[in-house]
N, C-alpha and C. Protein backbone atom coordinates (compact mmCIF):
# COMPACT_ATOMS: atom_id res chain seq x y z
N UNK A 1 34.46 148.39 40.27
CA UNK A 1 34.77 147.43 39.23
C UNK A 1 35.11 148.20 37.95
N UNK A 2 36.23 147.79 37.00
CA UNK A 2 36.69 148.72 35.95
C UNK A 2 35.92 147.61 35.07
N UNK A 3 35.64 149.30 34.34
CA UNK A 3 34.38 148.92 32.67
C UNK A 3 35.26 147.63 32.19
N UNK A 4 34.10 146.43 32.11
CA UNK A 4 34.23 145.53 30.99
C UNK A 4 35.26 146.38 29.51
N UNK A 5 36.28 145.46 29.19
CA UNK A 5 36.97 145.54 27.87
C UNK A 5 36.64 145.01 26.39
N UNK A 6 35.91 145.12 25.74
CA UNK A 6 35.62 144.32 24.30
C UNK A 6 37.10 143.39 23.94
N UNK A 7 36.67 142.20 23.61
CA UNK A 7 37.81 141.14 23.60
C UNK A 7 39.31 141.62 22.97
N UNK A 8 39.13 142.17 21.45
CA UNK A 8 40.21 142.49 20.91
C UNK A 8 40.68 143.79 22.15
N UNK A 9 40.19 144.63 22.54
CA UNK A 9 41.05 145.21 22.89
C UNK A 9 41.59 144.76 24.58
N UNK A 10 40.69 144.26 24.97
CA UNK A 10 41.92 143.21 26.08
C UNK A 10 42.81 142.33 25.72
N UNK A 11 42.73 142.20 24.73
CA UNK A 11 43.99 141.52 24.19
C UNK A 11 44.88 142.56 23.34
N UNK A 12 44.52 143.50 23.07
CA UNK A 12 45.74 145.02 23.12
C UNK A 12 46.40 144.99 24.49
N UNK A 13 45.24 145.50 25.29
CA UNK A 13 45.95 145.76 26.64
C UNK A 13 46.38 144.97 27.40
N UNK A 14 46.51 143.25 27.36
CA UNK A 14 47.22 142.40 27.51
C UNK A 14 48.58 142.21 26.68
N UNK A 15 48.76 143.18 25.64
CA UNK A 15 50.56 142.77 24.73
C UNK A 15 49.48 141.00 24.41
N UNK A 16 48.67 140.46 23.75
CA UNK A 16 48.58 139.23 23.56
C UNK A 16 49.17 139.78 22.06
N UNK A 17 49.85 137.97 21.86
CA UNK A 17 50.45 137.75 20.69
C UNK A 17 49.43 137.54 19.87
N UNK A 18 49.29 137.66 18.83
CA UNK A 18 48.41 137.29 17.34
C UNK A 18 47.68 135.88 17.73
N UNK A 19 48.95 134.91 17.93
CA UNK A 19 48.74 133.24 18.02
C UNK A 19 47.81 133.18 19.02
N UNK A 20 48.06 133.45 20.18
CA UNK A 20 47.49 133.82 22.04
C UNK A 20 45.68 134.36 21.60
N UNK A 21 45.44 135.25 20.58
CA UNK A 21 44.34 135.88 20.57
C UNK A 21 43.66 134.77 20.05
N UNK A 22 44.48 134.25 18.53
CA UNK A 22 43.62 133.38 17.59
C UNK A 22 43.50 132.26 18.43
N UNK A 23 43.98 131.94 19.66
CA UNK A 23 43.86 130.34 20.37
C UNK A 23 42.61 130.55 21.41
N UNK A 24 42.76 131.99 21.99
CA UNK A 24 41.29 132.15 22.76
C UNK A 24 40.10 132.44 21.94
N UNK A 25 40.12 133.16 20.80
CA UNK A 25 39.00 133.22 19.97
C UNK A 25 38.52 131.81 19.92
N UNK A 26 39.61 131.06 18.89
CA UNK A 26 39.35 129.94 18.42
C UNK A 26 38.81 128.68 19.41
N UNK A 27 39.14 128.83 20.78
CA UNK A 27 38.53 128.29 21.44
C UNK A 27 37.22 128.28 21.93
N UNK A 28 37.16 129.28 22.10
CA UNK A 28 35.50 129.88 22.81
C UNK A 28 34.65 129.44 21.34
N UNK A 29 35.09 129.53 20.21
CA UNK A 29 34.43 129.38 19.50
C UNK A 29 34.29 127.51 18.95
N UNK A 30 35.35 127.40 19.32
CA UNK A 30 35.20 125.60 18.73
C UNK A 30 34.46 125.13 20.15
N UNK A 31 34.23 125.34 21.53
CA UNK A 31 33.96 124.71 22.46
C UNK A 31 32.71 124.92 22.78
N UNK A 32 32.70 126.59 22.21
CA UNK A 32 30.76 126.96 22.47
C UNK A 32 29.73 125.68 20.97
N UNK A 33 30.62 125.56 19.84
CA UNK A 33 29.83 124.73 19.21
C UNK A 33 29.88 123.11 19.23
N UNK A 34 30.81 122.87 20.18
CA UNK A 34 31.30 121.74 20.49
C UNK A 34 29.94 121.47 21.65
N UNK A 35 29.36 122.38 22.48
CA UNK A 35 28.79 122.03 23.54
C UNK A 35 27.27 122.36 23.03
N UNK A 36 26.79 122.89 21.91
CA UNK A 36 25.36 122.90 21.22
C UNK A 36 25.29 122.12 20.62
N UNK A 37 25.76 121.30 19.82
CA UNK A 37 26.09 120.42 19.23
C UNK A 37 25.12 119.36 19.63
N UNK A 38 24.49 118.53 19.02
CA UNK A 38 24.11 117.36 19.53
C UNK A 38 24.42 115.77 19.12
N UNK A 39 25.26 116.35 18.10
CA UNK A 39 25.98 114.78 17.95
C UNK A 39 27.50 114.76 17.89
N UNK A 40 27.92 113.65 19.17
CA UNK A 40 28.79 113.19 19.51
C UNK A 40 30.16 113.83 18.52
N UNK A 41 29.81 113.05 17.41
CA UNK A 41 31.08 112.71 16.22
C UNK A 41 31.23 114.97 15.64
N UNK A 42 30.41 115.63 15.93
CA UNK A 42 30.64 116.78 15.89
C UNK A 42 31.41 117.38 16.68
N UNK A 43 30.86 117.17 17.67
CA UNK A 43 31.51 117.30 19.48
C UNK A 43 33.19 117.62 19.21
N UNK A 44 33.61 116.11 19.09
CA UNK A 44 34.99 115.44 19.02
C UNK A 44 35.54 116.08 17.49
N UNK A 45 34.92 116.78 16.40
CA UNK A 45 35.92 117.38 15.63
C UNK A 45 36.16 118.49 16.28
N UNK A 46 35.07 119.36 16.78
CA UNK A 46 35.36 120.62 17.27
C UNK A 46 36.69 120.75 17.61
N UNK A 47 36.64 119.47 18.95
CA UNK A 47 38.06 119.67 19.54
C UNK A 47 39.16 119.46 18.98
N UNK A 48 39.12 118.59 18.27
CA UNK A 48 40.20 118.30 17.49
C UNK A 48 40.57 119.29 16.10
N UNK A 49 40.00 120.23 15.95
CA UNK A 49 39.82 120.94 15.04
C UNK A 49 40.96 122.08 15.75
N UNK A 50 40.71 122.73 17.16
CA UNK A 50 41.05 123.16 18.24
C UNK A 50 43.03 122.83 18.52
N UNK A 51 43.17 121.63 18.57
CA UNK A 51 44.07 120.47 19.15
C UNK A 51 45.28 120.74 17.94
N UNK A 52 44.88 120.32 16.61
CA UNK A 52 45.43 120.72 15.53
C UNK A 52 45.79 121.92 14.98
N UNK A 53 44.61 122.89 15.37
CA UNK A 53 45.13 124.16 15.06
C UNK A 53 46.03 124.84 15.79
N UNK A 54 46.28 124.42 16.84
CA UNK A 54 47.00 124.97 17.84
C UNK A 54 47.88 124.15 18.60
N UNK A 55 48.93 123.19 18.21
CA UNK A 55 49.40 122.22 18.87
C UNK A 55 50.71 122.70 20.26
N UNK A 56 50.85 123.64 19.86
CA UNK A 56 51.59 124.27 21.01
C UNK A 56 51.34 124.62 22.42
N UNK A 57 49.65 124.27 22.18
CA UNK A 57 48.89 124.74 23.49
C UNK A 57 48.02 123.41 23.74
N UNK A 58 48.64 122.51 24.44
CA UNK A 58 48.12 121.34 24.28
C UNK A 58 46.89 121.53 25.73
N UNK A 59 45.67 120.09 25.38
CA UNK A 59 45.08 120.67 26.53
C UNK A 59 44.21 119.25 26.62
N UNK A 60 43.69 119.08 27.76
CA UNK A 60 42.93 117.58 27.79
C UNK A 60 41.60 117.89 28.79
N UNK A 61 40.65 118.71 28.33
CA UNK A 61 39.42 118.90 28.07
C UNK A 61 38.84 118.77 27.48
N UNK A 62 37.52 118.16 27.73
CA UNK A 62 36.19 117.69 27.15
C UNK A 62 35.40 118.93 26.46
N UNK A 63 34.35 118.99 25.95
CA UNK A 63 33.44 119.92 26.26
C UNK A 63 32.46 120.02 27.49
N UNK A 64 32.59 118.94 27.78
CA UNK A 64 31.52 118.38 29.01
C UNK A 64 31.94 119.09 30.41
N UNK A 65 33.23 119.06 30.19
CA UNK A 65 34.41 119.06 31.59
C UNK A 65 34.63 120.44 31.47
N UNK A 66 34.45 121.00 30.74
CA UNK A 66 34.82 122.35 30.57
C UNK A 66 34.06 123.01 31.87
N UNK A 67 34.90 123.62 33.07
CA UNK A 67 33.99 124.60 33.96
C UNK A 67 35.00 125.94 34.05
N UNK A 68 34.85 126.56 35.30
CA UNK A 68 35.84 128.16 34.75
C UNK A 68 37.17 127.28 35.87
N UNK A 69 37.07 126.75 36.46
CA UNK A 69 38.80 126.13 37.07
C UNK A 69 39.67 125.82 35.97
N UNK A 70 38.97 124.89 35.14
CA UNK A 70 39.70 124.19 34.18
C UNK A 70 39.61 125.53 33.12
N UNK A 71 39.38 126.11 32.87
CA UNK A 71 39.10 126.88 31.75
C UNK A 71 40.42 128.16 32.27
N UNK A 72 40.11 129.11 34.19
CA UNK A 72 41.10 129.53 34.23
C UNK A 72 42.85 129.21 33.72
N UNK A 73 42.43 127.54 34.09
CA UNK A 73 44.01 126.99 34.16
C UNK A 73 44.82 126.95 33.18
N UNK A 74 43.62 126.69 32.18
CA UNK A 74 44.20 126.42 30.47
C UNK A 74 44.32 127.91 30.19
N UNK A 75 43.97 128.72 30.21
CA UNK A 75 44.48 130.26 30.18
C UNK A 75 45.40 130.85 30.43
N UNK A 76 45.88 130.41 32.19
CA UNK A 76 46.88 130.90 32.48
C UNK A 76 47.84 129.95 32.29
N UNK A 77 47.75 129.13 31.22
CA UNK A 77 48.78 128.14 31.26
C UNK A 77 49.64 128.89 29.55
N UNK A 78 48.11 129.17 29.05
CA UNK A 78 48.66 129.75 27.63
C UNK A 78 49.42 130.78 27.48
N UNK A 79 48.34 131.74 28.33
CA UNK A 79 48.54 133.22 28.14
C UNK A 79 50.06 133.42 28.97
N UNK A 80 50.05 132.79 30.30
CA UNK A 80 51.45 133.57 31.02
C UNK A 80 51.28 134.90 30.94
N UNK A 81 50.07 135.48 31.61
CA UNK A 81 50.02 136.68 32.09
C UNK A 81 48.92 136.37 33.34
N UNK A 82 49.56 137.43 34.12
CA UNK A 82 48.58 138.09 35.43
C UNK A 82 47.20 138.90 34.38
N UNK A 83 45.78 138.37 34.71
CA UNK A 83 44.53 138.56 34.48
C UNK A 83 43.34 138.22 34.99
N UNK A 84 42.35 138.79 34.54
CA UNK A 84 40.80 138.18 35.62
C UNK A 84 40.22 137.36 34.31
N UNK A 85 39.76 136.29 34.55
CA UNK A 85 39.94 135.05 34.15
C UNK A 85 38.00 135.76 33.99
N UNK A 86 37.27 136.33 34.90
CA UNK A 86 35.83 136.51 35.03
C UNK A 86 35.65 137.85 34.12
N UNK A 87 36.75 138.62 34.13
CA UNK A 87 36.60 140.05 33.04
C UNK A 87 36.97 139.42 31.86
N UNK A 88 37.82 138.45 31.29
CA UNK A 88 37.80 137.87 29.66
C UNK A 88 36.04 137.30 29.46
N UNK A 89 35.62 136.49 29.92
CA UNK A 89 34.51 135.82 29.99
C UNK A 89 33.33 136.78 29.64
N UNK A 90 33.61 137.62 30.42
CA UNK A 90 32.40 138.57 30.54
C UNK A 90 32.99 139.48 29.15
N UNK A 91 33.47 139.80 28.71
CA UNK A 91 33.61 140.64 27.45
C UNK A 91 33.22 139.90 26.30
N UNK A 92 32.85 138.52 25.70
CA UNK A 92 33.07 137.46 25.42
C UNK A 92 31.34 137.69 25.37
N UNK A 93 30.74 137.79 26.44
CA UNK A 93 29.05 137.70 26.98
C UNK A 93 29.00 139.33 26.50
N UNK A 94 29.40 140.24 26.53
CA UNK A 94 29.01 141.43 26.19
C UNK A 94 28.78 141.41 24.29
N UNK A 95 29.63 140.81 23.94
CA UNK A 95 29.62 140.67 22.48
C UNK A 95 28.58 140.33 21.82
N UNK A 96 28.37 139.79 22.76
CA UNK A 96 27.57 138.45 22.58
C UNK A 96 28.22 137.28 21.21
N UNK A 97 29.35 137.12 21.88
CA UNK A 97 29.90 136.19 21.03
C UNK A 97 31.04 134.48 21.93
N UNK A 98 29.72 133.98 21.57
CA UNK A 98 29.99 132.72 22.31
C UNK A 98 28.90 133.03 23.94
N UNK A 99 28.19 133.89 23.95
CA UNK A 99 27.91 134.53 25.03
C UNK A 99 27.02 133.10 25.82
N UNK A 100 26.44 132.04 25.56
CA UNK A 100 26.24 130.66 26.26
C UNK A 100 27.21 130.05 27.07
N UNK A 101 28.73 130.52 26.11
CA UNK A 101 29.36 129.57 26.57
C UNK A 101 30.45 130.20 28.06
N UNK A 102 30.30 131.87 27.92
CA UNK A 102 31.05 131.95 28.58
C UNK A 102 29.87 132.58 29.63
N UNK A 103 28.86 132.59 29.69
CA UNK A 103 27.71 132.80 30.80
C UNK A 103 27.93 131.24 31.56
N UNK A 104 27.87 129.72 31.38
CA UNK A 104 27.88 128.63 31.63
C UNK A 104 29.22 128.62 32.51
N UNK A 105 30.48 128.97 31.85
CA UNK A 105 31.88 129.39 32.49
C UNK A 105 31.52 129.52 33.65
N UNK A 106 31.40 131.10 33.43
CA UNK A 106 31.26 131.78 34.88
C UNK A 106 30.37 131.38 36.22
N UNK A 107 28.93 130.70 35.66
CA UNK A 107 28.10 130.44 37.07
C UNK A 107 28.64 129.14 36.92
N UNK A 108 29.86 128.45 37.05
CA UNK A 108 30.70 127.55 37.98
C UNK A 108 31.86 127.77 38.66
N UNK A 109 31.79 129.30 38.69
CA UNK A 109 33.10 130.02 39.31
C UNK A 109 32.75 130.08 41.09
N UNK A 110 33.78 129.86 41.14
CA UNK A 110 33.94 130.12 42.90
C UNK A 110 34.09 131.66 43.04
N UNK A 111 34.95 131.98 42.27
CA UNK A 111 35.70 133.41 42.76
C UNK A 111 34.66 134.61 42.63
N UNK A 112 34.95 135.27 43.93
CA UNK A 112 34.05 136.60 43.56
C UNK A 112 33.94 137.46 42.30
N UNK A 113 34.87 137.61 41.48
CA UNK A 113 34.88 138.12 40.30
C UNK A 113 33.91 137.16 39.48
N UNK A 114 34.31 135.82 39.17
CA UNK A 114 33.05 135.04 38.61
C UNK A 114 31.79 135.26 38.98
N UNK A 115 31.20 135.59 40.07
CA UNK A 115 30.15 135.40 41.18
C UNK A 115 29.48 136.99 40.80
N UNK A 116 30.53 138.21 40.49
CA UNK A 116 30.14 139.26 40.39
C UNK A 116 29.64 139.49 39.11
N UNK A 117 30.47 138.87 37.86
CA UNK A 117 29.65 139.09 36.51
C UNK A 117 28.57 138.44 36.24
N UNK A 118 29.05 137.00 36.84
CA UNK A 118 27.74 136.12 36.25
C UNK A 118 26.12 136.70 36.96
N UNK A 119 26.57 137.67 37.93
CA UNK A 119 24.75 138.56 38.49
C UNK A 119 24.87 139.26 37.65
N UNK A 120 26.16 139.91 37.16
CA UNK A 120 25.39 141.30 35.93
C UNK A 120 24.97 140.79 35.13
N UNK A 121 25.38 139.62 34.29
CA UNK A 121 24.66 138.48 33.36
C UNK A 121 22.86 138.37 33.43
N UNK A 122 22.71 137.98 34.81
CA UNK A 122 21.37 137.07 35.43
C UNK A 122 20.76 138.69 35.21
N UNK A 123 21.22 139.76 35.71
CA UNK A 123 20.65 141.50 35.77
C UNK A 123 20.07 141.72 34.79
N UNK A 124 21.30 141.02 33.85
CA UNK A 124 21.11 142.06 32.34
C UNK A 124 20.02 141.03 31.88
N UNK A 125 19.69 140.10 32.19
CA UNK A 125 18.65 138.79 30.70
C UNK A 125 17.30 139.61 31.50
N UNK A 126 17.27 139.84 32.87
CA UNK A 126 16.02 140.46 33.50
C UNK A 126 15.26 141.55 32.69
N UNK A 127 16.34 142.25 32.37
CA UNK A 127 15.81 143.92 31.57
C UNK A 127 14.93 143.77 30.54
């Protein structure tokens, strides 16, 4: 397995555009507080906070609905690049930034790559 990437620089080594970075930041970050959140009417700015800032990348997820299928899809719908959908996530959890939201991601992943970080996850809270 190749070393986890710290976010900005997978998004070097992805060529991501400026917009592309600020839409995955900005997401992980409006959706991780969208989903701590405990009232409703917070919830629904998050997203819309999200929706507006970024109207080019339209998307019709909840916070609720959010799992890593729907989460791959909206990725590779943005990004239009070949990537591991379980190595963004996990750099994300190394930061520890948004690290709830993209630990939650991953243990609804099917894919072995999901399946493989989310144990280094469960490994690492053990230590």
């Amino acid at each position: 397995m190749v070393k986890p990437l710290i976010f900005m620089r997978w998004c070097e080594y992805y060529e991501l555009s400026e917009r592309e970075t600020d839409f995955v930041s900005f997401f992980m970050m409006n959706f991780s507080a969208a989903r701590s959140g405990n009232q409703p009417k917070l919830r629904e700015q998050f997203v819309e906070i999200q929706k507006k800032t970024f109207p080019e990348y339209p998307f019709d997820i909840t916070p609720e609905e959010l799992d890593y299928s729907k989460f791959e899809g909206l990725m590779k719908q943005v990004l239009k690049i070949h990537f591991d959908t379980a190595e963004l996530l996990y750099s994300f959890y190394l930061q520890k930034l948004c690290a709830p939201l993209a630990e939650y991601i991953l243990s609804t992943g099917e894919s072995e790559p999901a399946r493989i970080y989310y144990k280094l996850i469960q490994k690492d809270k053990v230590r």
